[in-house]
N, C-alpha and C. Protein backbone atom coordinates (compact mmCIF):
# COMPACT_ATOMS: atom_id res chain seq x y z
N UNK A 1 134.72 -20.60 -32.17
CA UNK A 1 133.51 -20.79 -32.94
C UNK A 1 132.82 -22.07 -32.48
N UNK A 2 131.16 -21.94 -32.59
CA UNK A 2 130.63 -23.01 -31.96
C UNK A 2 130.42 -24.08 -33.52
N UNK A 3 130.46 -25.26 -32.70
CA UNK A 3 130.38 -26.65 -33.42
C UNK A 3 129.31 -26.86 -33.91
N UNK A 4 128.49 -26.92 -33.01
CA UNK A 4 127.22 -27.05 -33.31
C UNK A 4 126.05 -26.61 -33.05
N UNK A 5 124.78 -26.10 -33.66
CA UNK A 5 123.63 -25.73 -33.14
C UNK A 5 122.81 -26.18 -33.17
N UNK A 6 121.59 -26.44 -31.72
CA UNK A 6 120.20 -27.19 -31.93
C UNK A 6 119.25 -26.00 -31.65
N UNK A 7 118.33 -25.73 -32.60
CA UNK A 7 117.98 -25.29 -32.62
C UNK A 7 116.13 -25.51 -32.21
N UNK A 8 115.20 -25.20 -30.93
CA UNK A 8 113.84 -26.17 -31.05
C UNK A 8 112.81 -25.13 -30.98
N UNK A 9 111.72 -25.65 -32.52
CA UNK A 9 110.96 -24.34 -32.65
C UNK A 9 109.78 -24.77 -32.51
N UNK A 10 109.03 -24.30 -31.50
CA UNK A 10 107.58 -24.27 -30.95
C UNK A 10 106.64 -23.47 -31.79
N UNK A 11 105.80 -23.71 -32.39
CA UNK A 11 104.11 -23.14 -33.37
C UNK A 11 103.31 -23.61 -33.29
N UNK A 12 102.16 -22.83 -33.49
CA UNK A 12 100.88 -22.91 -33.44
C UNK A 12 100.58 -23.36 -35.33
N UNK A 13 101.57 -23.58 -35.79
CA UNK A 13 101.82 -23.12 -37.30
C UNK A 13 102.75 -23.36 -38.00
N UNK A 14 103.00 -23.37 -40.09
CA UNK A 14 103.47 -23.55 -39.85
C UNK A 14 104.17 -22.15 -40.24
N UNK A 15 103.80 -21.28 -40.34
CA UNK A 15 104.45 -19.64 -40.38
C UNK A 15 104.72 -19.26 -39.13
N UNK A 16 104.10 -20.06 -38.06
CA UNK A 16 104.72 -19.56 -36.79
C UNK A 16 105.88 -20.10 -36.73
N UNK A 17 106.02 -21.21 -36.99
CA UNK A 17 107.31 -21.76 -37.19
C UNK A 17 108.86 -21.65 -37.59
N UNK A 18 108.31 -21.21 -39.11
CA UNK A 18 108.99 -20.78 -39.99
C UNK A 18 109.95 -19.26 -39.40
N UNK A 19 108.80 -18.12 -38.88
CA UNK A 19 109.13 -17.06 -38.25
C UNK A 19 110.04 -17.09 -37.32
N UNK A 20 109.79 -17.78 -36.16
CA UNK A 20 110.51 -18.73 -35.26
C UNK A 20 112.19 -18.87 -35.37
N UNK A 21 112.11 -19.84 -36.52
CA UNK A 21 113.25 -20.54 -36.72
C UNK A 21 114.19 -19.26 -37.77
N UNK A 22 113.50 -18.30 -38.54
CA UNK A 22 114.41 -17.17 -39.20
C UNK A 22 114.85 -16.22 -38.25
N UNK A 23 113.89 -15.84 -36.97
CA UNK A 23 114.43 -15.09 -36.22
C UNK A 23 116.16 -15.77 -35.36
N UNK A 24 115.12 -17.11 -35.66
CA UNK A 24 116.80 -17.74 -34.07
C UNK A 24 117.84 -17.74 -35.17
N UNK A 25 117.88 -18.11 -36.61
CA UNK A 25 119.12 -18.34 -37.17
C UNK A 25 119.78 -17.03 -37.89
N UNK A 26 119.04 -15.40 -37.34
CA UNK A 26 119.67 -14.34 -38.00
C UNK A 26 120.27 -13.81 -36.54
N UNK A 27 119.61 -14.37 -35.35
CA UNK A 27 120.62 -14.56 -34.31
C UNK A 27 122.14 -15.32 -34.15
N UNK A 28 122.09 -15.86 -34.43
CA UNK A 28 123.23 -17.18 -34.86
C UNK A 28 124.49 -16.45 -35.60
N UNK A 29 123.69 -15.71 -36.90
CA UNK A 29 124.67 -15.51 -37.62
C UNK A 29 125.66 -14.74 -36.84
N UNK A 30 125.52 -13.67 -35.75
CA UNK A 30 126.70 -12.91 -35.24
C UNK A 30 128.23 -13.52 -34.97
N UNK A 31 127.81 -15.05 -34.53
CA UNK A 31 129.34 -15.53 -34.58
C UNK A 31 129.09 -16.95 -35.10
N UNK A 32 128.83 -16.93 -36.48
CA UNK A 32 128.20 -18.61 -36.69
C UNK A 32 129.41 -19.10 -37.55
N UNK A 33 129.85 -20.27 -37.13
CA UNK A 33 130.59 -20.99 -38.39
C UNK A 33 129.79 -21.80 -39.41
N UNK A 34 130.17 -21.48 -40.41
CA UNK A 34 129.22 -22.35 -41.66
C UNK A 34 129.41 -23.47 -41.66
N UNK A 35 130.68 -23.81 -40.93
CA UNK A 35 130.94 -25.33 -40.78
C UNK A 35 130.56 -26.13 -40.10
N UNK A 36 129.70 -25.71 -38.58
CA UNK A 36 129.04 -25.95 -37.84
C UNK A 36 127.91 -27.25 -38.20
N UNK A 37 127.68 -27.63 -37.33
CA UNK A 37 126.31 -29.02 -37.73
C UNK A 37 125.20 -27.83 -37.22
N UNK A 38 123.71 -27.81 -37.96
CA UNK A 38 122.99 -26.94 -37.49
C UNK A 38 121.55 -28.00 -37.27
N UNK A 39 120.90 -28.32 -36.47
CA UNK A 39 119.73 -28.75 -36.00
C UNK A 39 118.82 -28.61 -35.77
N UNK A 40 117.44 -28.32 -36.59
CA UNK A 40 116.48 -27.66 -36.08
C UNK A 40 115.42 -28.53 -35.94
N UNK A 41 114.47 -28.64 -34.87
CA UNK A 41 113.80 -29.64 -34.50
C UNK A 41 112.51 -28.67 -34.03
N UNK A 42 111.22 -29.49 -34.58
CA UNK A 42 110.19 -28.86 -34.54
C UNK A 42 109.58 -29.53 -33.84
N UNK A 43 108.64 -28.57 -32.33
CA UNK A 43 107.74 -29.43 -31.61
C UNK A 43 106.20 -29.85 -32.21
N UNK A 44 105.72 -29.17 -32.69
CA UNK A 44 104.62 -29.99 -33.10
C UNK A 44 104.53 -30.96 -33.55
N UNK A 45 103.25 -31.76 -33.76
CA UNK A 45 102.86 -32.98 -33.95
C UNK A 45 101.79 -33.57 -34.68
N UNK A 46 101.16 -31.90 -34.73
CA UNK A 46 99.71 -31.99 -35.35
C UNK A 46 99.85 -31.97 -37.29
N UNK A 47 101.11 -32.42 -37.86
CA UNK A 47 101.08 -31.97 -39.22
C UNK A 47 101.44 -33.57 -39.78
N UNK A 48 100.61 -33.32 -40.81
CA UNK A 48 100.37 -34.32 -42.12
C UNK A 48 102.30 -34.41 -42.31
N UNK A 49 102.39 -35.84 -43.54
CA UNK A 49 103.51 -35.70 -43.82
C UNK A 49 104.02 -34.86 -44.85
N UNK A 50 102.96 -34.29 -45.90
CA UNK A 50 102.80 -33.61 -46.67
C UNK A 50 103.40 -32.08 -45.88
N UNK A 51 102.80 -31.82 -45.23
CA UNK A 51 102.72 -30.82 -44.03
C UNK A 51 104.45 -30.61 -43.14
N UNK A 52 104.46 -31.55 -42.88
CA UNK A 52 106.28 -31.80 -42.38
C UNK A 52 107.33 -31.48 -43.46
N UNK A 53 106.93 -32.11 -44.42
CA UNK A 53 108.37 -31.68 -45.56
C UNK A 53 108.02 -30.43 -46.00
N UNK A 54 106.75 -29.58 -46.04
CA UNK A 54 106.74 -28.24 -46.42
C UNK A 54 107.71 -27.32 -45.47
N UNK A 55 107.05 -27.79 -44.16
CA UNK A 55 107.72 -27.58 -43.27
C UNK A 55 109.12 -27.45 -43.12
N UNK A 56 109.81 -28.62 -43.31
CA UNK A 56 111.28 -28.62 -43.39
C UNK A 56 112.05 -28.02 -44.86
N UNK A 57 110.91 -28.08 -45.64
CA UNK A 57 112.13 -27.54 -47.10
C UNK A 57 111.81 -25.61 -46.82
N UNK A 58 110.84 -25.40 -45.85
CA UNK A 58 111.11 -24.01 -45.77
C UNK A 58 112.17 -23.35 -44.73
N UNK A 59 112.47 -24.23 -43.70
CA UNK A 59 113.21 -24.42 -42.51
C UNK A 59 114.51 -24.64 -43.18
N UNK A 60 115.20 -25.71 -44.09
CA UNK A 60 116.33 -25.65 -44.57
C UNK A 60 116.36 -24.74 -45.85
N UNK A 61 115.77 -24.19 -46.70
CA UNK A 61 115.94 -23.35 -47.46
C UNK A 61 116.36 -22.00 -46.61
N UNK A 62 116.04 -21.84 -45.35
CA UNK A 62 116.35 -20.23 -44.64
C UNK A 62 118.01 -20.73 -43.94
N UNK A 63 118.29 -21.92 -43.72
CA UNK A 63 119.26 -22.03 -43.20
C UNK A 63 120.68 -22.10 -44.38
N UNK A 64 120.40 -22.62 -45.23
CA UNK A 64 121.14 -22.35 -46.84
C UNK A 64 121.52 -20.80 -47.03
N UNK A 65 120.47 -20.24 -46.86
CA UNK A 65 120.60 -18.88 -47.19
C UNK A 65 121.16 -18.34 -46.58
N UNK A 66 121.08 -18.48 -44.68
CA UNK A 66 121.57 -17.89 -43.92
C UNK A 66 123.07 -17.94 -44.41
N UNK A 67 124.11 -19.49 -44.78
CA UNK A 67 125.31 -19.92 -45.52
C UNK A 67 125.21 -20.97 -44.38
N UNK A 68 124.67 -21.38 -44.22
CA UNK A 68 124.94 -22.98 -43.33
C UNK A 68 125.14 -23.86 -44.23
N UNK A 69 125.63 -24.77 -44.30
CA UNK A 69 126.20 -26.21 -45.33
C UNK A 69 125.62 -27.48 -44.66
N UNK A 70 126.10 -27.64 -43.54
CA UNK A 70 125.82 -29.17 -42.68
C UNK A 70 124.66 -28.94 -41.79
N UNK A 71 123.43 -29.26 -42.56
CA UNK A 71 122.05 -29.15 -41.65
C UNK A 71 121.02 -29.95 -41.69
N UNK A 72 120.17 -30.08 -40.49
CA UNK A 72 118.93 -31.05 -41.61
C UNK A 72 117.59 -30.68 -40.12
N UNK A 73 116.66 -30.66 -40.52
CA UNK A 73 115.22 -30.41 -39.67
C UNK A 73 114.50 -31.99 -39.12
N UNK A 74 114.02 -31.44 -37.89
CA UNK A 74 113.84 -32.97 -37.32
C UNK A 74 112.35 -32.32 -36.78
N UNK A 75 110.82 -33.38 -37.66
CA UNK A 75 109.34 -33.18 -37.30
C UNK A 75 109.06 -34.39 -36.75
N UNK A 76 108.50 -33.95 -35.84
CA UNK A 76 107.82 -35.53 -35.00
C UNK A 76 106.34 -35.61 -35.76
N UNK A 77 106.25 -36.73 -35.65
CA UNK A 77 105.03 -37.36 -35.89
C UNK A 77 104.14 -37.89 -34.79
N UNK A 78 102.72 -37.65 -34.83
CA UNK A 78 101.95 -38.29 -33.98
C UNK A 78 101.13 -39.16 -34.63
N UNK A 79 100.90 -40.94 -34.01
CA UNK A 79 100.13 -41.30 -34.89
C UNK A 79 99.55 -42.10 -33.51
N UNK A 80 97.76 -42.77 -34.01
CA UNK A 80 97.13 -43.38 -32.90
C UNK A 80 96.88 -42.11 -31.37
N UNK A 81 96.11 -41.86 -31.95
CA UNK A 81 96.00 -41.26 -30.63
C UNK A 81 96.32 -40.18 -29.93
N UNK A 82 97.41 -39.49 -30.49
CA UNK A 82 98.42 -38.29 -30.42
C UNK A 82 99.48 -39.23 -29.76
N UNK A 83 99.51 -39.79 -29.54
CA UNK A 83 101.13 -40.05 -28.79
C UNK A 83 101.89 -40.28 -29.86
N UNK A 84 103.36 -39.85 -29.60
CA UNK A 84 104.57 -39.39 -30.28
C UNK A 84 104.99 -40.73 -30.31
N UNK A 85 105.00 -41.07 -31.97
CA UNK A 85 105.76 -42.01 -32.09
C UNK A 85 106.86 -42.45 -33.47
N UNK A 86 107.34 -41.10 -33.90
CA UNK A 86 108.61 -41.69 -34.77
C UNK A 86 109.13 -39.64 -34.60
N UNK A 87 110.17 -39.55 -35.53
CA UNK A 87 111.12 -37.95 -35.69
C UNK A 87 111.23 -38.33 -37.09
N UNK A 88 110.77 -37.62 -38.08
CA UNK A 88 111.27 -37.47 -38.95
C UNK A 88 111.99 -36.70 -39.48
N UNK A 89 113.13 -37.00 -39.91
CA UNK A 89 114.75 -36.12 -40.49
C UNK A 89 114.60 -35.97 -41.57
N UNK A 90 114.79 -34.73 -42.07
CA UNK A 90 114.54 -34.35 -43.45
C UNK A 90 116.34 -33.40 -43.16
N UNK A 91 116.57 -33.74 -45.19
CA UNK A 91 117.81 -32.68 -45.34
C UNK A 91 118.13 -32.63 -46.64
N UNK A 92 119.19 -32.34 -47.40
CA UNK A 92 119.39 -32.08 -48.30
C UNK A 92 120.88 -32.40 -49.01
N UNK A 93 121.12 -32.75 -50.06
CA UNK A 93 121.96 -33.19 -51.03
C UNK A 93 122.46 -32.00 -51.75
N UNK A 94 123.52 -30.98 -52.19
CA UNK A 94 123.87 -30.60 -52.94
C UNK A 94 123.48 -30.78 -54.58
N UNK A 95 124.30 -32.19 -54.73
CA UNK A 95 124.15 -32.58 -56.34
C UNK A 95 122.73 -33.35 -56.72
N UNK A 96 121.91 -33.01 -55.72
CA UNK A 96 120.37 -32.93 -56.44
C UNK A 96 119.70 -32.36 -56.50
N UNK A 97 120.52 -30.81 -56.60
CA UNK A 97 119.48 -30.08 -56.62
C UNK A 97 119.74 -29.29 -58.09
N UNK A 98 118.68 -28.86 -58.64
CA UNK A 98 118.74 -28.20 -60.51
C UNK A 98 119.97 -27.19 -60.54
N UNK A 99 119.67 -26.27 -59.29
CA UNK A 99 120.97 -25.10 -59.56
C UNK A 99 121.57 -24.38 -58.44
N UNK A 100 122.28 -25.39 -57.40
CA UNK A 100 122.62 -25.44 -56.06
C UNK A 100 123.62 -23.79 -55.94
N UNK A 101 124.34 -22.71 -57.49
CA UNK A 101 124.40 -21.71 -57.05
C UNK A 101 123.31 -20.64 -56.49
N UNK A 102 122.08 -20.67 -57.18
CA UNK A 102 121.24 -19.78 -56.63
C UNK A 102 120.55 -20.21 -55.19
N UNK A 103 121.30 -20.75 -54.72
CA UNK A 103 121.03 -21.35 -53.23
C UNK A 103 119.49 -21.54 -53.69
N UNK A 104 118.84 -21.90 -53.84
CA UNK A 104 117.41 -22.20 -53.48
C UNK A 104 117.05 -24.03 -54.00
N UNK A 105 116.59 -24.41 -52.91
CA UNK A 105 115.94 -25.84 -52.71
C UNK A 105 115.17 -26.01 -53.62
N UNK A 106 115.17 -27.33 -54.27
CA UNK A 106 114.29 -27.60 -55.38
C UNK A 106 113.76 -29.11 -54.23
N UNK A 107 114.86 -29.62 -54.04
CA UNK A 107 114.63 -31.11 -53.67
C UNK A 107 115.05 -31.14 -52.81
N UNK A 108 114.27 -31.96 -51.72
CA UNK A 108 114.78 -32.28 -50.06
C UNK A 108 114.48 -33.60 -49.96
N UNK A 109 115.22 -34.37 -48.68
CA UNK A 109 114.77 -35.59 -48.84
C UNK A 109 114.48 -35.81 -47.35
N UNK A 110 114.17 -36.87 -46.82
CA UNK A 110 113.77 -37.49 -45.93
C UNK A 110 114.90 -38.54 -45.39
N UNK A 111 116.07 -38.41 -44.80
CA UNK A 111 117.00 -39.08 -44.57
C UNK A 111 116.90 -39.74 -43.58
N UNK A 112 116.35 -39.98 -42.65
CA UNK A 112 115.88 -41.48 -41.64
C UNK A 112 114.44 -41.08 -41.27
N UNK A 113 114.54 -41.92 -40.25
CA UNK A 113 112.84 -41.59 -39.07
C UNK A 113 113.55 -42.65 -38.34
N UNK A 114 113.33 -41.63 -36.66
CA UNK A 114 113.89 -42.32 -35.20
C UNK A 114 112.19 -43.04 -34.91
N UNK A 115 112.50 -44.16 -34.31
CA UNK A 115 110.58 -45.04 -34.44
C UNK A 115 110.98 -44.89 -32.54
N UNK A 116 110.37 -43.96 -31.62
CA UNK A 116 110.31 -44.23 -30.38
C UNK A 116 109.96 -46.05 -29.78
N UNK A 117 109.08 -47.07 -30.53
CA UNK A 117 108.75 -47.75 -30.82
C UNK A 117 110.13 -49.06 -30.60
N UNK A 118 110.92 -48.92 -30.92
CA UNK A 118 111.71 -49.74 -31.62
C UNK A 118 113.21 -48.94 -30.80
N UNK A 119 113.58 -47.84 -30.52
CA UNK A 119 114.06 -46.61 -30.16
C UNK A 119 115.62 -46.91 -30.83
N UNK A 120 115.14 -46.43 -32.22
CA UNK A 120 116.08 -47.08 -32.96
C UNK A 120 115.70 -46.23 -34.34
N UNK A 121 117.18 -45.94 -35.13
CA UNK A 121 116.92 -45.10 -36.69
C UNK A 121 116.18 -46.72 -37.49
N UNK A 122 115.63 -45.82 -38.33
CA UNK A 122 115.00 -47.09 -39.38
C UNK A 122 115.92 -47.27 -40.49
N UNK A 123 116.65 -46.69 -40.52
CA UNK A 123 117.75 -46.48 -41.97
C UNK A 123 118.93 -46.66 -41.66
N UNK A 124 119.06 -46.28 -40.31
CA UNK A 124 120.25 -45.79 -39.88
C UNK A 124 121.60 -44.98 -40.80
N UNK A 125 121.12 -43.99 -41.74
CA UNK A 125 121.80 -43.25 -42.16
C UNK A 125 122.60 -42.31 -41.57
N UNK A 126 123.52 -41.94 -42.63
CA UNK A 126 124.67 -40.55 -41.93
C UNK A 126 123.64 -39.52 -42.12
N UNK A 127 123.61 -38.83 -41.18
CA UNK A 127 122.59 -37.62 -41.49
C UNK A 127 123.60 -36.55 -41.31
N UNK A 128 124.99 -36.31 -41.14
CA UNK A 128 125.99 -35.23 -42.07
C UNK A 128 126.59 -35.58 -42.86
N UNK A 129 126.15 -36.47 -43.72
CA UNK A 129 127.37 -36.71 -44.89
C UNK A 129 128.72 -36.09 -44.99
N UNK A 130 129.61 -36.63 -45.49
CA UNK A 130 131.17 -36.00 -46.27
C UNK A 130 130.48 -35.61 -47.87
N UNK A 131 130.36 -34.42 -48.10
CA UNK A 131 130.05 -34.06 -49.72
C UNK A 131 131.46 -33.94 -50.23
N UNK A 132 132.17 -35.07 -50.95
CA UNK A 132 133.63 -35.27 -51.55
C UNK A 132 133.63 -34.16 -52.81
N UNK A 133 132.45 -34.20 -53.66
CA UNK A 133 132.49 -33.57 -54.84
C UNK A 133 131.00 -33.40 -54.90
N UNK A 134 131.27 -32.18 -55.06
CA UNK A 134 129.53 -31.44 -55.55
C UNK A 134 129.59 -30.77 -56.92
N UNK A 135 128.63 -31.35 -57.61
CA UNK A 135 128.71 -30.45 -59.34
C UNK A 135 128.34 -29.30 -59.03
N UNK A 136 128.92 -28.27 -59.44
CA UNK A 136 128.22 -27.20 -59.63
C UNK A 136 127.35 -26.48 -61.00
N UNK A 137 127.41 -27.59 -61.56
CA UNK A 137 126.89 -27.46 -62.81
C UNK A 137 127.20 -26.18 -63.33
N UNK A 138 127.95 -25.74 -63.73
CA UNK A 138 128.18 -24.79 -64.73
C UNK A 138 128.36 -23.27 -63.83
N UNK A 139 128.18 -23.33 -62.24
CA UNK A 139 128.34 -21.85 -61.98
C UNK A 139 129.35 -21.32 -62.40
N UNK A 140 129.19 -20.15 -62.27
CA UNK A 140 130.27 -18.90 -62.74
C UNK A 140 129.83 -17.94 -61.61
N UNK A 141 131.00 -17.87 -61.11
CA UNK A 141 131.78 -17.00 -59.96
C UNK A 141 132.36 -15.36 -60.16
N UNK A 142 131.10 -14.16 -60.02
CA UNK A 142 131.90 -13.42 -60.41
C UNK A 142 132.33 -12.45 -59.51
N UNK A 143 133.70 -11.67 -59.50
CA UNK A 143 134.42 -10.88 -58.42
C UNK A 143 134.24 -9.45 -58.99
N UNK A 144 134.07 -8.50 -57.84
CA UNK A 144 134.33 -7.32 -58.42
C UNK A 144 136.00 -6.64 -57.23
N UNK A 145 136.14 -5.98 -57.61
CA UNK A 145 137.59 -5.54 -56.71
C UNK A 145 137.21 -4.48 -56.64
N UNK A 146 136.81 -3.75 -54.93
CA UNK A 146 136.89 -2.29 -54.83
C UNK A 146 137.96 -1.92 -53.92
N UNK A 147 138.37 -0.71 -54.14
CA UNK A 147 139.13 0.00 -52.99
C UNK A 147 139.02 0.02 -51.27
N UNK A 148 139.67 -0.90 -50.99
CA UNK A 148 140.05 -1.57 -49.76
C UNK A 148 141.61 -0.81 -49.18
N UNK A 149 141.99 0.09 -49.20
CA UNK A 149 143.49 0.37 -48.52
C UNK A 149 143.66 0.00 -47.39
N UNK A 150 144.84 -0.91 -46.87
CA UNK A 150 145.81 -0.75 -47.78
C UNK A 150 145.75 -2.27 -48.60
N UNK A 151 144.94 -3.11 -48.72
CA UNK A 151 144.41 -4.61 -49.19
C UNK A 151 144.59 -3.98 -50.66
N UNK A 152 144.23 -3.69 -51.00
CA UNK A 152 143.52 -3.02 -52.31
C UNK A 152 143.35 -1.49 -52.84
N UNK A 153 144.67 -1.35 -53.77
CA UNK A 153 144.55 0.29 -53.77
C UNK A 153 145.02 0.66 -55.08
N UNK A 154 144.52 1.60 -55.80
CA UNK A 154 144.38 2.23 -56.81
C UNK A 154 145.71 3.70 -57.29
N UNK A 155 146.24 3.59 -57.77
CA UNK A 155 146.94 4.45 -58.72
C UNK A 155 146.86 4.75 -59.97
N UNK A 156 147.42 6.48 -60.54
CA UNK A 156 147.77 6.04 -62.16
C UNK A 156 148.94 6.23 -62.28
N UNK A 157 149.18 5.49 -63.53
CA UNK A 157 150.55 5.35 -64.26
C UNK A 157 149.94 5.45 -65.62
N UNK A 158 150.79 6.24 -66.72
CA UNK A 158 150.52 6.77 -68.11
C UNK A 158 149.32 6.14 -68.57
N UNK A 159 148.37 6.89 -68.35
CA UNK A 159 147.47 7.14 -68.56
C UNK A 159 146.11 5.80 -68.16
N UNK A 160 146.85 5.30 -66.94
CA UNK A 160 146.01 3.68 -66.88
C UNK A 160 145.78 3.71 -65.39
N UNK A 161 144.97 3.36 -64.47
CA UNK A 161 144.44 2.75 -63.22
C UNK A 161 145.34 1.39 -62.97
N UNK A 162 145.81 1.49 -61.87
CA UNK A 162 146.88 0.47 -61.71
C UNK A 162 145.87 -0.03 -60.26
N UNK A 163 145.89 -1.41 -60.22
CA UNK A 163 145.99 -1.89 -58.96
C UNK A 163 146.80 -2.64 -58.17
N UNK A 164 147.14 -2.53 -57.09
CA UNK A 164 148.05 -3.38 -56.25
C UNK A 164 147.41 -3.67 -55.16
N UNK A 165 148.02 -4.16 -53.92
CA UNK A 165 147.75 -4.60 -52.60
C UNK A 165 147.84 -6.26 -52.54
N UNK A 166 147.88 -6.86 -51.16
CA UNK A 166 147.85 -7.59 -51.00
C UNK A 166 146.66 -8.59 -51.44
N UNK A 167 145.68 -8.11 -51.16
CA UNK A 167 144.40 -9.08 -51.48
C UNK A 167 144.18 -8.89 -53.11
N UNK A 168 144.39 -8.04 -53.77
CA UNK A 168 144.32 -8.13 -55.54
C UNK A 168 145.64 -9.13 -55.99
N UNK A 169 146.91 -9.02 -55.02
CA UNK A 169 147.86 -9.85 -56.10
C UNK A 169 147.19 -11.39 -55.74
């Protein structure tokens, strides 16, 4: 299984983008580890900052979903002139988000900016954290058990549905 993925998405847009980056990561999934570091880095330059974090909370909301855990989106900025001069890293926290079971992003953050300038993080943050403990605030986990033989298999006995197999005990 691979370690890690970089992933670099070229648009005119930012639905071109977006499109882009769902097609490459439903590619991925065929042999993806969730444990993997996943990287997605966007070439444009032409977007507001407003514009970048839309950008990235739609980019890590598809990668959540996909079941990725360790990820975060990287938008360059152009300022003065068009020339490229900082990356902004955007990613996400578990325990800040309202209801981290229904996988969906409420809150993203902005976890450094590389300044070409300086060629140096401004924060110098961990941008994969160790998540030690994540609340799950109250989820509930529910299983159903179907007929899997020989994992999982069904009999009767006086007058009752019995299950056994390995994966039910």
């Amino acid at each position: 299984k691979y370690g890690s993925y970089l992933l670099v998405v070229a648009g005119n847009s930012i639905r071109e983008a977006y499109d882009m980056s769902s097609t490459m990561v439903n590619r991925i999934l065929a042999g993806k580890n969730t444990k993997a570091k996943l990287v997605i880095c966007f070439t444009g330059t032409s977007l507001t900052f407003h514009q970048q974090k839309r950008l990235a909370k739609k980019l890590l909301q598809d990668a959540l979903t996909a079941g990725f855990v360790n990820f975060i989106v990287i938008v360059p900025s152009a300022i003065q002139g068009g020339n490229l001069q900082q990356l902004n890293i955007f990613g996400w926290h578990p325990n800040s988000q309202s209801n981290i079971c229904s996988k969906k992003l409420d809150t993203i953050e902005q976890l450094d900016t590389w300044s070409f300038e300086k060629r140096a993080f401004l924060s110098n943050a961990d941008l994969f954290p160790q998540h030690t403990y994540i609340d799950m605030k109250g989820c509930e986990l529910y299983i159903i058990i179907v007929f899997t033989y020989p994992f999982i298999y069904r009999f009767p006995r006086a007058n009752q549905m019995i299950m056994r197999g390995s994966f039910y005990n």
